[in-house]
Protein backbone atom coordinates (compact mmCIF):
# COMPACT_ATOMS: atom_id res chain seq x y z
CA UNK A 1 -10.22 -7.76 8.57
CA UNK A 2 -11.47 -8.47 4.67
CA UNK A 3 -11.05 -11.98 5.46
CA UNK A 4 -13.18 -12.04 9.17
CA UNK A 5 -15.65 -9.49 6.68
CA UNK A 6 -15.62 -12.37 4.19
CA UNK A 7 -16.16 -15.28 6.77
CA UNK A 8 -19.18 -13.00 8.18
CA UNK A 9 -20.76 -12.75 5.07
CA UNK A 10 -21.01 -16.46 4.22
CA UNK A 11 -22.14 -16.70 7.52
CA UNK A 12 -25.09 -14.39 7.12
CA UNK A 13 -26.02 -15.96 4.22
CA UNK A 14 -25.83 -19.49 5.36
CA UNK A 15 -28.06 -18.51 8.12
CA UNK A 16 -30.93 -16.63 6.33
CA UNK A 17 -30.75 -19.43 4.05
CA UNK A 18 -30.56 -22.23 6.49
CA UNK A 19 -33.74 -20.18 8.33
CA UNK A 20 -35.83 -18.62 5.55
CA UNK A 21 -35.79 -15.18 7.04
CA UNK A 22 -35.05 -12.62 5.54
CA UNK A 23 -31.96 -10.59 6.50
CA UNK A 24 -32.96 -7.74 8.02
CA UNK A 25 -30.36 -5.09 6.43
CA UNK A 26 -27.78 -4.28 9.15
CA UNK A 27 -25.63 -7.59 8.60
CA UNK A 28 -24.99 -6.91 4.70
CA UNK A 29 -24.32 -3.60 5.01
CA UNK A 30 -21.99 -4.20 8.46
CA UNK A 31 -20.42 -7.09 6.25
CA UNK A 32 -19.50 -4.50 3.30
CA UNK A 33 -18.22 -1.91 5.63
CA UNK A 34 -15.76 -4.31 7.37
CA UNK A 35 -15.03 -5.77 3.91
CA UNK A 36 -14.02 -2.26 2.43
CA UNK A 37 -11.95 -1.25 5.55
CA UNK A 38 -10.16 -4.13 5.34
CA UNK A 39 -9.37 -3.46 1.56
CA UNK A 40 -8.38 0.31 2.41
CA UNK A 41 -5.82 -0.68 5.05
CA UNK A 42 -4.36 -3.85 2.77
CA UNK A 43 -3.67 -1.00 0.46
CA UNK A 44 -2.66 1.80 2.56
CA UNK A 45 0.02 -1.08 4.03
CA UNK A 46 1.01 -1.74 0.28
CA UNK A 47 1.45 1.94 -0.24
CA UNK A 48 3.20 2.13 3.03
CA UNK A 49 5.85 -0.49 2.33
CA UNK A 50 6.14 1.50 -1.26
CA UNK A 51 7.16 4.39 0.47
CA UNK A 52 9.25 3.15 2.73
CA UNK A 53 11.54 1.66 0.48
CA UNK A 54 11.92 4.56 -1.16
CA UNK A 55 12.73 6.35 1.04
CA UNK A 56 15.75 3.65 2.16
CA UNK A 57 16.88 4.01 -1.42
CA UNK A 58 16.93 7.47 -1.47
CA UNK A 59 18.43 7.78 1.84
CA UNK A 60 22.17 6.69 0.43
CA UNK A 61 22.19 8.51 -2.53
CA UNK A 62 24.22 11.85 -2.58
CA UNK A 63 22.54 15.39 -2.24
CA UNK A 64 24.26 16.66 -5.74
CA UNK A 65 25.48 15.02 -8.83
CA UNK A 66 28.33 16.81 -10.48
CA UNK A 67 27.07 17.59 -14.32
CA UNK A 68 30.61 18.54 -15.78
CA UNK A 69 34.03 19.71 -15.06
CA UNK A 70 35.73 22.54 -15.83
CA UNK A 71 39.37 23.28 -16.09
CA UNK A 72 40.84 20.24 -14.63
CA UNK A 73 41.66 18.62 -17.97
CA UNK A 74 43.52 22.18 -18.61
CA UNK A 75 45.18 22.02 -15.76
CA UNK A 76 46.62 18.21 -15.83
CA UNK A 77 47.74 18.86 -19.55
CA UNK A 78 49.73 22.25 -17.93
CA UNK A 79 51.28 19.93 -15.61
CA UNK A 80 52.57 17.45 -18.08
């Protein structure tokens, strides 16, 4: 869409050019608009793909980690 918005532009400017008329408003500011959108969902599918591979990573990763033990080293010195 930002490229087609970028194609547009240089189109509307090669034509008021090649004519000597003034543009009359609507084209530049339709030519923005498609330009932005087309920036906001580029980004929103770069944040997307972000996401989603965090949440693959996170997805194999156990729901607890085990921060210390207690009383098995007691226990296999007993036993020896």
């Amino acid at each position: 869409m930002t490229l087609i918005a970028f194609f547009y532009l240089i189109y509307v400017i090669t034509w008021g050019l090649l004519h000597s008329k003034e543009a009359t408003g609507w084209s530049s500011i339709l030519a923005s608009v498609l330009f932005f959108a087309g920036l906001q969902i580029l980004f929103l599918g770069v944040l997307g793909q972000y996401i989603g591979r965090i949440y693959e990573e996170i997805k194999f990763r156990p729901l607890y980690f085990v921060e210390e033990l207690t009383g098995f080293a007691i226990e296999k010195e007993a036993a020896t």
